[in-house]
C-alpha atoms as a PDB file:
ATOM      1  CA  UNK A   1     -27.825  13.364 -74.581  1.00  0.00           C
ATOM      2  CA  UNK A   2     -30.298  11.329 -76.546  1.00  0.00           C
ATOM      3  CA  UNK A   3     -29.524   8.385 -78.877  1.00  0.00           C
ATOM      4  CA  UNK A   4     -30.086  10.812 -82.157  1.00  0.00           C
ATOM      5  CA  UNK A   5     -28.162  13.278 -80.574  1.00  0.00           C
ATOM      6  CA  UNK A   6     -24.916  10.896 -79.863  1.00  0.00           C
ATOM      7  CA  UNK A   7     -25.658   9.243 -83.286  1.00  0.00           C
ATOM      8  CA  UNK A   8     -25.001  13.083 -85.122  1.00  0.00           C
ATOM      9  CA  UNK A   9     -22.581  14.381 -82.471  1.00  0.00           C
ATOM     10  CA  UNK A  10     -20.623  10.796 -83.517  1.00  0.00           C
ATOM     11  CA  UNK A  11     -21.246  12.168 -87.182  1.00  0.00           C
ATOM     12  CA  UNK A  12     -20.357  16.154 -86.841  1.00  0.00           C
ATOM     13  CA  UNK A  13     -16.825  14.348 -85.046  1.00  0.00           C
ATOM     14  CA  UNK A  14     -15.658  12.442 -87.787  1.00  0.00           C
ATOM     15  CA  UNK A  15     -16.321  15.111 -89.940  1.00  0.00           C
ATOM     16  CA  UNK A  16     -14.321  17.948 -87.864  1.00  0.00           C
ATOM     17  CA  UNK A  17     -11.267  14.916 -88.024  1.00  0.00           C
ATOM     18  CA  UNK A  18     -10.901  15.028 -91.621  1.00  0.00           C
ATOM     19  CA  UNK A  19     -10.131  18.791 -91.827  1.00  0.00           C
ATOM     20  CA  UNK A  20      -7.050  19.075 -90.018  1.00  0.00           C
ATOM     21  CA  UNK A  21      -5.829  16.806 -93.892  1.00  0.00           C
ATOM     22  CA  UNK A  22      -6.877  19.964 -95.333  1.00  0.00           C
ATOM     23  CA  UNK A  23      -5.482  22.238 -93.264  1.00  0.00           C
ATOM     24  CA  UNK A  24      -2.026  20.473 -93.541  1.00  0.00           C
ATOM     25  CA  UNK A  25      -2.365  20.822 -97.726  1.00  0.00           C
ATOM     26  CA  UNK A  26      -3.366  23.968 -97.148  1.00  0.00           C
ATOM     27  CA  UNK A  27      -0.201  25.083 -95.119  1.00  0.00           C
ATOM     28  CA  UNK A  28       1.922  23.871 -97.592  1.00  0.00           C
ATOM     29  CA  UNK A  29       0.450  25.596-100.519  1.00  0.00           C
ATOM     30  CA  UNK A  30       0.457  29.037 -98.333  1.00  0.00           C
ATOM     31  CA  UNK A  31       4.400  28.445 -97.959  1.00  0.00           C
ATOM     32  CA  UNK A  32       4.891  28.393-101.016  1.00  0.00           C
ATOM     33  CA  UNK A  33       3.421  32.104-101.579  1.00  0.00           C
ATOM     34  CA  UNK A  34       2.711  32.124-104.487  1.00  0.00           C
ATOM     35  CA  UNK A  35      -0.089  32.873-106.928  1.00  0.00           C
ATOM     36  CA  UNK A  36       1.074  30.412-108.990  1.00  0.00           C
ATOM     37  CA  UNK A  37      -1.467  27.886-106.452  1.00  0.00           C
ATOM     38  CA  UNK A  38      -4.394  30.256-106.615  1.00  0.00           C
ATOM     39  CA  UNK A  39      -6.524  27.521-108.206  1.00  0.00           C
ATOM     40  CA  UNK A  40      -5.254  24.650-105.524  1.00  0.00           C
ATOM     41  CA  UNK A  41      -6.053  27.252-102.641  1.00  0.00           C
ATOM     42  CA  UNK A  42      -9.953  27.746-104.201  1.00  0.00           C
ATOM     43  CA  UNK A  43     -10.388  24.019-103.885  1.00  0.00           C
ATOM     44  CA  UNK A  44      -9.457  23.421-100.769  1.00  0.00           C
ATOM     45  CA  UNK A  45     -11.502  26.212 -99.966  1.00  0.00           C
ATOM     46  CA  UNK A  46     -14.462  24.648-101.387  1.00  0.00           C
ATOM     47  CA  UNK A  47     -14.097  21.362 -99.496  1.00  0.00           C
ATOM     48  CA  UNK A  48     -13.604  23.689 -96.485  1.00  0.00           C
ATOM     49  CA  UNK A  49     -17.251  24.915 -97.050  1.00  0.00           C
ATOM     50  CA  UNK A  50     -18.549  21.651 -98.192  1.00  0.00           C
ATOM     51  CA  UNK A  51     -17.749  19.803 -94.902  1.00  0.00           C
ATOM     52  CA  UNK A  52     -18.908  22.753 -92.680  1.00  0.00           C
ATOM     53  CA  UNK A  53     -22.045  23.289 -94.688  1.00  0.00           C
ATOM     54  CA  UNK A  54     -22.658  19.470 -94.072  1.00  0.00           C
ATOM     55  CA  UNK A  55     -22.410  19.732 -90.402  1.00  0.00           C
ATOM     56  CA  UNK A  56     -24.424  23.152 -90.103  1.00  0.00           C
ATOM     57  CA  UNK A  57     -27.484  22.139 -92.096  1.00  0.00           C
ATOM     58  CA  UNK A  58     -27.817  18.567 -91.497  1.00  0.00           C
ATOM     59  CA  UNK A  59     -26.413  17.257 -87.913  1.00  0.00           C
ATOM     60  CA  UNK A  60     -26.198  20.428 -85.777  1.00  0.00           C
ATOM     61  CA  UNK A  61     -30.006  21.490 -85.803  1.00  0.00           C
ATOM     62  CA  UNK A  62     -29.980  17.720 -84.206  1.00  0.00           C
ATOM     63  CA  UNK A  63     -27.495  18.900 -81.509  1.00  0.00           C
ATOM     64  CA  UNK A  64     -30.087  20.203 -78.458  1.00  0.00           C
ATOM     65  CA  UNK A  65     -27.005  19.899 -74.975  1.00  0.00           C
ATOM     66  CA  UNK A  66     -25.752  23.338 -74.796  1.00  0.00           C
ATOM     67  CA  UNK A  67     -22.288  22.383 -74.266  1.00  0.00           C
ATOM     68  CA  UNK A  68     -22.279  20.353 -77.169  1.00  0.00           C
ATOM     69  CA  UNK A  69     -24.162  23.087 -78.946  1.00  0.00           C
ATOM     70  CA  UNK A  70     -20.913  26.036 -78.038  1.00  0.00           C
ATOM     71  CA  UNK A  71     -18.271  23.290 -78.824  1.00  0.00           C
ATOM     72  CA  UNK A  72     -19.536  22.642 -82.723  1.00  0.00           C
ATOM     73  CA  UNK A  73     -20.821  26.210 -82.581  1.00  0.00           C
ATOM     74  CA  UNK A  74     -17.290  27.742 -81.662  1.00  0.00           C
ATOM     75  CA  UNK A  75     -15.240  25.015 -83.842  1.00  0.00           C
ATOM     76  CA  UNK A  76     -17.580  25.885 -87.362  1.00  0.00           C
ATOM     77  CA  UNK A  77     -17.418  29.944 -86.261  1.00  0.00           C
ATOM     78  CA  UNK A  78     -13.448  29.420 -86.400  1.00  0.00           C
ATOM     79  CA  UNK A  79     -13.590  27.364 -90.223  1.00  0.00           C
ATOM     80  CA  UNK A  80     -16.190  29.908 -91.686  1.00  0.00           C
ATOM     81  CA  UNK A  81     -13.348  32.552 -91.075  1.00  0.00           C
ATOM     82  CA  UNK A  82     -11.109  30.395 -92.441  1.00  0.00           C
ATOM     83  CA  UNK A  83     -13.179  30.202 -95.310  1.00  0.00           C
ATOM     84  CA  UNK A  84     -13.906  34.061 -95.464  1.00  0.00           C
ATOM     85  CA  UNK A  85      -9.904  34.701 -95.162  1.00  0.00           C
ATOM     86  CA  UNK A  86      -9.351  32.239 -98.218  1.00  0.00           C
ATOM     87  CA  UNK A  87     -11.867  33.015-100.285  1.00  0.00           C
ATOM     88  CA  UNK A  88     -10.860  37.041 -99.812  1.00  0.00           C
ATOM     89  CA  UNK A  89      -6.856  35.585-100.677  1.00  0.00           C
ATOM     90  CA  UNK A  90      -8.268  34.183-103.433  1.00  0.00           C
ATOM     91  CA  UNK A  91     -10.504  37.192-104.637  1.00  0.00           C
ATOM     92  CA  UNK A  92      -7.977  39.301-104.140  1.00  0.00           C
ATOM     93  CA  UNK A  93      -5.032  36.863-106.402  1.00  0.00           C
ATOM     94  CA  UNK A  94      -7.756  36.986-109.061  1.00  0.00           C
ATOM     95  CA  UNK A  95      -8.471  40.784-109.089  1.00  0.00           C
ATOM     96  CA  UNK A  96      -4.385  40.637-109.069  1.00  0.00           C
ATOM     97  CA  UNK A  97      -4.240  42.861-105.924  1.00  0.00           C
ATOM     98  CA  UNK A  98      -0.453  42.417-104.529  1.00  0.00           C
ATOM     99  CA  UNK A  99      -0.331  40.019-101.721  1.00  0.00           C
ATOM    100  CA  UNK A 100       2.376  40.936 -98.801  1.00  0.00           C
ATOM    101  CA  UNK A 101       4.737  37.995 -97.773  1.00  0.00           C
ATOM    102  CA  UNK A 102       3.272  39.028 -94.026  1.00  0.00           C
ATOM    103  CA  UNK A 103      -0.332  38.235 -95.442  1.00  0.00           C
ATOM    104  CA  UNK A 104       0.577  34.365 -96.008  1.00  0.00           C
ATOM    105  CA  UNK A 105       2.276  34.534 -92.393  1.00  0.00           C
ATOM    106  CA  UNK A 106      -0.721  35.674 -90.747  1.00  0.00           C
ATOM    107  CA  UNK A 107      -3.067  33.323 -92.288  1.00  0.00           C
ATOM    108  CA  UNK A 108      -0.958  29.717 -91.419  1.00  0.00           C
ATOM    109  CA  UNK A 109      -0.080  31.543 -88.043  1.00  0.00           C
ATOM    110  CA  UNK A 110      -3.920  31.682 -87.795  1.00  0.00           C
ATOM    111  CA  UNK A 111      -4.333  27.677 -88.835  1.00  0.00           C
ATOM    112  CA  UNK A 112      -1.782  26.376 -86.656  1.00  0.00           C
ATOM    113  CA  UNK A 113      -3.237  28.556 -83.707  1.00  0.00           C
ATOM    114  CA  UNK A 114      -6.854  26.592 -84.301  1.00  0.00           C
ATOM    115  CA  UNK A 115      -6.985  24.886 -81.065  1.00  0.00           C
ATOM    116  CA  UNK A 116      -5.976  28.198 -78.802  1.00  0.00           C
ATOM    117  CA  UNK A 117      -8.516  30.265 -80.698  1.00  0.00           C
ATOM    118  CA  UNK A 118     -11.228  28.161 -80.609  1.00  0.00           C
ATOM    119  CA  UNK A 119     -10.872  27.391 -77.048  1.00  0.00           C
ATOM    120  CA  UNK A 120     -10.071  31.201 -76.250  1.00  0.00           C
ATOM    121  CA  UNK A 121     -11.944  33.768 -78.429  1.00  0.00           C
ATOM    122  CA  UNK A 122     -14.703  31.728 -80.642  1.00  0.00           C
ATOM    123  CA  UNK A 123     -15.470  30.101 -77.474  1.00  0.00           C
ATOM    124  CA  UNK A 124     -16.330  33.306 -76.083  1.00  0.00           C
ATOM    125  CA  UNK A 125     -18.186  34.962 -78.818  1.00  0.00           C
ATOM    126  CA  UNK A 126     -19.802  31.750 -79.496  1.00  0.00           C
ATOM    127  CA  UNK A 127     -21.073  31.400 -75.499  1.00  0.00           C
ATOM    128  CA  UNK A 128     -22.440  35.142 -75.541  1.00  0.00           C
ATOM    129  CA  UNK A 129     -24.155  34.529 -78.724  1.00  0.00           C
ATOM    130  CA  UNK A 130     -25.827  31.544 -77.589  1.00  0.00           C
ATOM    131  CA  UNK A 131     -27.322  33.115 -74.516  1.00  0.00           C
ATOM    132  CA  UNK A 132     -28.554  35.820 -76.542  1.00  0.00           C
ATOM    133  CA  UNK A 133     -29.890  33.489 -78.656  1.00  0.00           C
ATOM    134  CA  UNK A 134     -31.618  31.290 -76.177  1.00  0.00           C
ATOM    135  CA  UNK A 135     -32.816  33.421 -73.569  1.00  0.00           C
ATOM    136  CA  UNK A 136     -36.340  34.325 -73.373  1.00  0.00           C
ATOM    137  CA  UNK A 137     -35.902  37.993 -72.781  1.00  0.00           C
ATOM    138  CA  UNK A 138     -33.267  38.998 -74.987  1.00  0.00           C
ATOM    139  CA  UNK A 139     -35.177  37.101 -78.020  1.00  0.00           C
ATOM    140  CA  UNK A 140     -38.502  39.228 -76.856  1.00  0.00           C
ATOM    141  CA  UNK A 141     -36.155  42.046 -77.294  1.00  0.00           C
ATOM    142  CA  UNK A 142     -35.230  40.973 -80.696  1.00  0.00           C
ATOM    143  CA  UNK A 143     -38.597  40.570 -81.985  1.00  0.00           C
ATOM    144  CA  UNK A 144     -39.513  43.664 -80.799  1.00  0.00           C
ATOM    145  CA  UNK A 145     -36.825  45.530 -82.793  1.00  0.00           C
ATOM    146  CA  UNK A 146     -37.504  43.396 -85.716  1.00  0.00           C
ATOM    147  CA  UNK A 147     -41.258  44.770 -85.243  1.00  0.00           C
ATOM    148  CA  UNK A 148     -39.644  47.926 -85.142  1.00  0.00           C
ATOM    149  CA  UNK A 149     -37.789  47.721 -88.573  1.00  0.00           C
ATOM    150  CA  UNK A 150     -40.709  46.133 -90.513  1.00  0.00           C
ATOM    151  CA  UNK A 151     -42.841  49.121 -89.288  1.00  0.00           C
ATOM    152  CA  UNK A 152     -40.087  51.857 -90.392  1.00  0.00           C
ATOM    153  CA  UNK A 153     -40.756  52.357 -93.850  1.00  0.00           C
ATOM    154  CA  UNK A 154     -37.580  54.728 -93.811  1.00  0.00           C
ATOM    155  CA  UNK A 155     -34.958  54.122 -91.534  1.00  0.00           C
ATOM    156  CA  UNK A 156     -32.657  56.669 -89.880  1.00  0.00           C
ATOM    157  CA  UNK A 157     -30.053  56.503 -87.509  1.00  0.00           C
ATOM    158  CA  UNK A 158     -31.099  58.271 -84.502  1.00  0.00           C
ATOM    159  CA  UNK A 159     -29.187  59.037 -80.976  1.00  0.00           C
ATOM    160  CA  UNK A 160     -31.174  57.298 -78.373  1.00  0.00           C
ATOM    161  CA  UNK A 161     -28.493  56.720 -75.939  1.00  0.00           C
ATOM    162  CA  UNK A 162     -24.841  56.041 -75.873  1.00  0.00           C
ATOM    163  CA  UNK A 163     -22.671  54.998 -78.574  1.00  0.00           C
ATOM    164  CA  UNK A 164     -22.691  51.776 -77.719  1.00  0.00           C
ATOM    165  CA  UNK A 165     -26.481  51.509 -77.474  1.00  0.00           C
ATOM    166  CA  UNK A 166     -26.828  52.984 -80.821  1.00  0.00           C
ATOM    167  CA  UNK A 167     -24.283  50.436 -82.490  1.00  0.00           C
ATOM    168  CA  UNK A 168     -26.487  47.658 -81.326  1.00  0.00           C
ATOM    169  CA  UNK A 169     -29.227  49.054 -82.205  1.00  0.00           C
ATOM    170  CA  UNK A 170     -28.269  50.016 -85.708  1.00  0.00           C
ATOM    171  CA  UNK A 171     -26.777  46.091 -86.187  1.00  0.00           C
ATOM    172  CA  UNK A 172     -30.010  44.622 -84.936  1.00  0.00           C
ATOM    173  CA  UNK A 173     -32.184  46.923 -87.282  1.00  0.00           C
ATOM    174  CA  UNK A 174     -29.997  45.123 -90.050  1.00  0.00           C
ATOM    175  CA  UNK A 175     -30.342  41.599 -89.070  1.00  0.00           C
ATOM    176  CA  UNK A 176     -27.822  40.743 -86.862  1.00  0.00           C
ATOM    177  CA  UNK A 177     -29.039  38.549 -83.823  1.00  0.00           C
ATOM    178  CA  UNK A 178     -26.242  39.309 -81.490  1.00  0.00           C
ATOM    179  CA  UNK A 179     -23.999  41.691 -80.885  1.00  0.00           C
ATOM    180  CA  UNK A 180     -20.700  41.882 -78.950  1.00  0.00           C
ATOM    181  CA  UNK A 181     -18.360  44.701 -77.999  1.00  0.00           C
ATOM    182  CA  UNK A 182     -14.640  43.716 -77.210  1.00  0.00           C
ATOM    183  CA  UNK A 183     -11.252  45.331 -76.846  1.00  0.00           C
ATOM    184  CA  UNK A 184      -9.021  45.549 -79.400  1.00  0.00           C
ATOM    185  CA  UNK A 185      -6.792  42.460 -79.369  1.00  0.00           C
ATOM    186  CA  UNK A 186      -2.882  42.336 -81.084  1.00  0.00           C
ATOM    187  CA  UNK A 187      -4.338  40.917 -84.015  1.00  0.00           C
ATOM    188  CA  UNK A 188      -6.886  43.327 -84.395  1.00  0.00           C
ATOM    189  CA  UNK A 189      -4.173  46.201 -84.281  1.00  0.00           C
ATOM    190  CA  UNK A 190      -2.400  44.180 -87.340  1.00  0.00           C
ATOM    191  CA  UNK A 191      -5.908  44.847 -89.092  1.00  0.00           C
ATOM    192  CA  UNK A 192      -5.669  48.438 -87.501  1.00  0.00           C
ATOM    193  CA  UNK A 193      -2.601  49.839 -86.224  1.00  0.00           C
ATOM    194  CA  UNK A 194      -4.813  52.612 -83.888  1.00  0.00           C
ATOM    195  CA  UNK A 195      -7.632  49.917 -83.155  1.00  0.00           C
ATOM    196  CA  UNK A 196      -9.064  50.732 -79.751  1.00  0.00           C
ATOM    197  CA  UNK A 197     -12.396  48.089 -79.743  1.00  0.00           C
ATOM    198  CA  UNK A 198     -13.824  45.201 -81.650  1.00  0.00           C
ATOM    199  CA  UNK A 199     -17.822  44.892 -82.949  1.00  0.00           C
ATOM    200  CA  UNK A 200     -18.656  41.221 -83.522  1.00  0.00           C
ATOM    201  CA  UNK A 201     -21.938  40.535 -85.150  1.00  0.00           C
ATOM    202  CA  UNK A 202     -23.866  37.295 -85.632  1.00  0.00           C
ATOM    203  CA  UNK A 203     -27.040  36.343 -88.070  1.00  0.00           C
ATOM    204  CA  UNK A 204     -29.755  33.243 -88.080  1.00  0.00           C
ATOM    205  CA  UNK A 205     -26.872  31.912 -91.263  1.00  0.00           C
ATOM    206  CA  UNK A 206     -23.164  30.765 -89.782  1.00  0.00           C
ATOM    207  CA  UNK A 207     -22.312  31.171 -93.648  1.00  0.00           C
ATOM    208  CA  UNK A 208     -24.855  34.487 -94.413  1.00  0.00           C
ATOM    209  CA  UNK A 209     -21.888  36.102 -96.033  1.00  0.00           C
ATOM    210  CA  UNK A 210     -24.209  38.545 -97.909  1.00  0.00           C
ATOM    211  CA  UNK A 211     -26.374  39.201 -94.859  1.00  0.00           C
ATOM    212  CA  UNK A 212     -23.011  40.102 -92.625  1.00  0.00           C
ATOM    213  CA  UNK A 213     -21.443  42.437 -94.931  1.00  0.00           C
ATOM    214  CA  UNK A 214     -25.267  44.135 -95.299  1.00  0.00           C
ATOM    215  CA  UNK A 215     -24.380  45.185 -91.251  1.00  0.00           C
ATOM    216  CA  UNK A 216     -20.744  45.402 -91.554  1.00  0.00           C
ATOM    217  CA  UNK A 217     -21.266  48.210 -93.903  1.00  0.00           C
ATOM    218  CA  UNK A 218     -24.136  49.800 -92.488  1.00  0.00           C
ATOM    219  CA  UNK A 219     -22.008  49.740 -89.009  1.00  0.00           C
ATOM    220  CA  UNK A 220     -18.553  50.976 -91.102  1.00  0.00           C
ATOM    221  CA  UNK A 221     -20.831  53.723 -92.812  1.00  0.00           C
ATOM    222  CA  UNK A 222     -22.612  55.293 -89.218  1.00  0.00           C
ATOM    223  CA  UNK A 223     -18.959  55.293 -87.532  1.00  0.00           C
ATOM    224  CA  UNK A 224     -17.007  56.901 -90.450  1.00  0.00           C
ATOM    225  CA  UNK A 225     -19.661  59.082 -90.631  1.00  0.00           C
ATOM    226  CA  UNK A 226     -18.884  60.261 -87.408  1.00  0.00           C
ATOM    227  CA  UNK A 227     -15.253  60.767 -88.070  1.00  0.00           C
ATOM    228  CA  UNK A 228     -13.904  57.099 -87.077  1.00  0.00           C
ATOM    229  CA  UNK A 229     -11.494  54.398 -88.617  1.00  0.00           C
ATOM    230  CA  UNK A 230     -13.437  51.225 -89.135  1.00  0.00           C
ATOM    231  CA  UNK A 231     -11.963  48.032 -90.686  1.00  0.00           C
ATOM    232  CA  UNK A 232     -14.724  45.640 -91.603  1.00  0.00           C
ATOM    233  CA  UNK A 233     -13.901  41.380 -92.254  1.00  0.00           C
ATOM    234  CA  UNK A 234     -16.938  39.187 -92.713  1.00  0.00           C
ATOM    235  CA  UNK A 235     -18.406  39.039 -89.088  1.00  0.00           C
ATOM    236  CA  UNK A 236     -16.525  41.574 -86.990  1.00  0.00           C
ATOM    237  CA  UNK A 237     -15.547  45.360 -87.423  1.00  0.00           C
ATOM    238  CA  UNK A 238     -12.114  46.889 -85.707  1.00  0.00           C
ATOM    239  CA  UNK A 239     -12.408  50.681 -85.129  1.00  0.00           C
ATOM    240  CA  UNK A 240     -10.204  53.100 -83.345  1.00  0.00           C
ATOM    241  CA  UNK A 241     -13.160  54.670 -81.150  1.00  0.00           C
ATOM    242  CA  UNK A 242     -12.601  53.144 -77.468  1.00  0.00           C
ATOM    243  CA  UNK A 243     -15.869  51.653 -76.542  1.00  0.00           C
ATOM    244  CA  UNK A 244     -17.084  50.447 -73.104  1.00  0.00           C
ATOM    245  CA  UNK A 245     -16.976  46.449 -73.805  1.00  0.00           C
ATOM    246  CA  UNK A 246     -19.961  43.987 -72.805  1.00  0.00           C
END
């Protein structure tokens, strides 16, 4: 690792160790379950993104050692969740949708599981997506779909293969750089009780919210059209057709 590289890996560190002060305010605000703390939820929210947001755009494009790379990779993949399952609480207080006693439950069960998950599952995601991302083949494949899209004035889906293969392709042709099909895990049958696989989808933007629910939908749209159940949260899309996973 080079000197600039230990100077911002020294940098992305100290910023990671002032979150887990957040995340302990944040618990005890989501006890409390109540809407009555809406407004102290948004703010921690906010200093959620503006820490992540700091290490994403200014010391991470610094960060060149592939293990280093999957360890900040997998650790800002698990906070921008986070920060897509609290702004959605908060959305959702505001638009005064009921919130479920369970809902709070799953949410600090999902905080004080941090260190499992983002050893475990973002880990894993986070690994595949980098060797997608940085292997010379796959990206040759990319640009040739992106070549693909730009020439399509009007795009259709088409079958060109299996189910699978057409998923991928019809993510790709919407942005997404990488795409990963899983098994449906327990907490993806809370999402969906008959969930049988999971899509996970990644874009150039950690935080592209607006460019990952662009392929979420476009995904959820195709499958239902085919007769499936599809449950679609910021980067990754539960549905109850059993797919062959990667």
């Amino acid at each position: 690792m080079s000197y600039i590289e230990k100077k911002y890996w020294q940098k992305i560190n100290e910023v990671f160790a002032e979150l887990p002060a957040l995340e302990e305010d944040l618990v005890n605000l989501l006890n409390k379950k109540s809407i009555a703390v809406v407004n102290d939820i948004a703010i921690l929210c906010s200093q959620f993104n503006k820490n992540i947001n700091l290490i994403l755009k200014k010391y991470y494009p610094e960060i060149k050692d592939m293990k280093y790379k999957l360890q900040i990779k997998s650790t800002l993949k698990y906070y921008y969740d986070l920060i897509y399952i609290l702004t959605d609480l908060v959305r959702n207080i505001e638009n005064y949708q009921k919130i479920d006693q369970e809902y709070y439950n799953r949410l600090i069960k999902f905080i004080s599981d941090k260190i499992k998950l983002i050893s475990g599952k973002y880990n894993d995601i986070c690994a595949q997506e980098l060797t997608a991302f940085y292997d010379k083949n796959t990206r040759n494949n990319l640009e040739k779909i992106l070549v693909e899209k730009i020439e399509k004035k009007n795009r259709q889906f088409f079958t060109y293969g299996s189910l699978e293969e057409e998923i991928k392709k019809i993510c790709r042709l919407s942005g997404a750089i990488s795409v990963t099909i899983m098994v449906a895990d327990e907490l993806s049958k809370e999402e969906l009780e008959t969930a049988q696989s999971i899509i996970l989808f990644n874009v150039e933007e950690l935080n592209d919210f607006k460019e990952l629910d662009k392929i979420g939908n476009e995904l959820k749209r195709f499958l239902e059209s085919k007769g499936y159940i599809c449950v679609f949260k910021h980067d990754t899309l539960i549905t109850d057709v059993k797919l062959l996973p990667d």
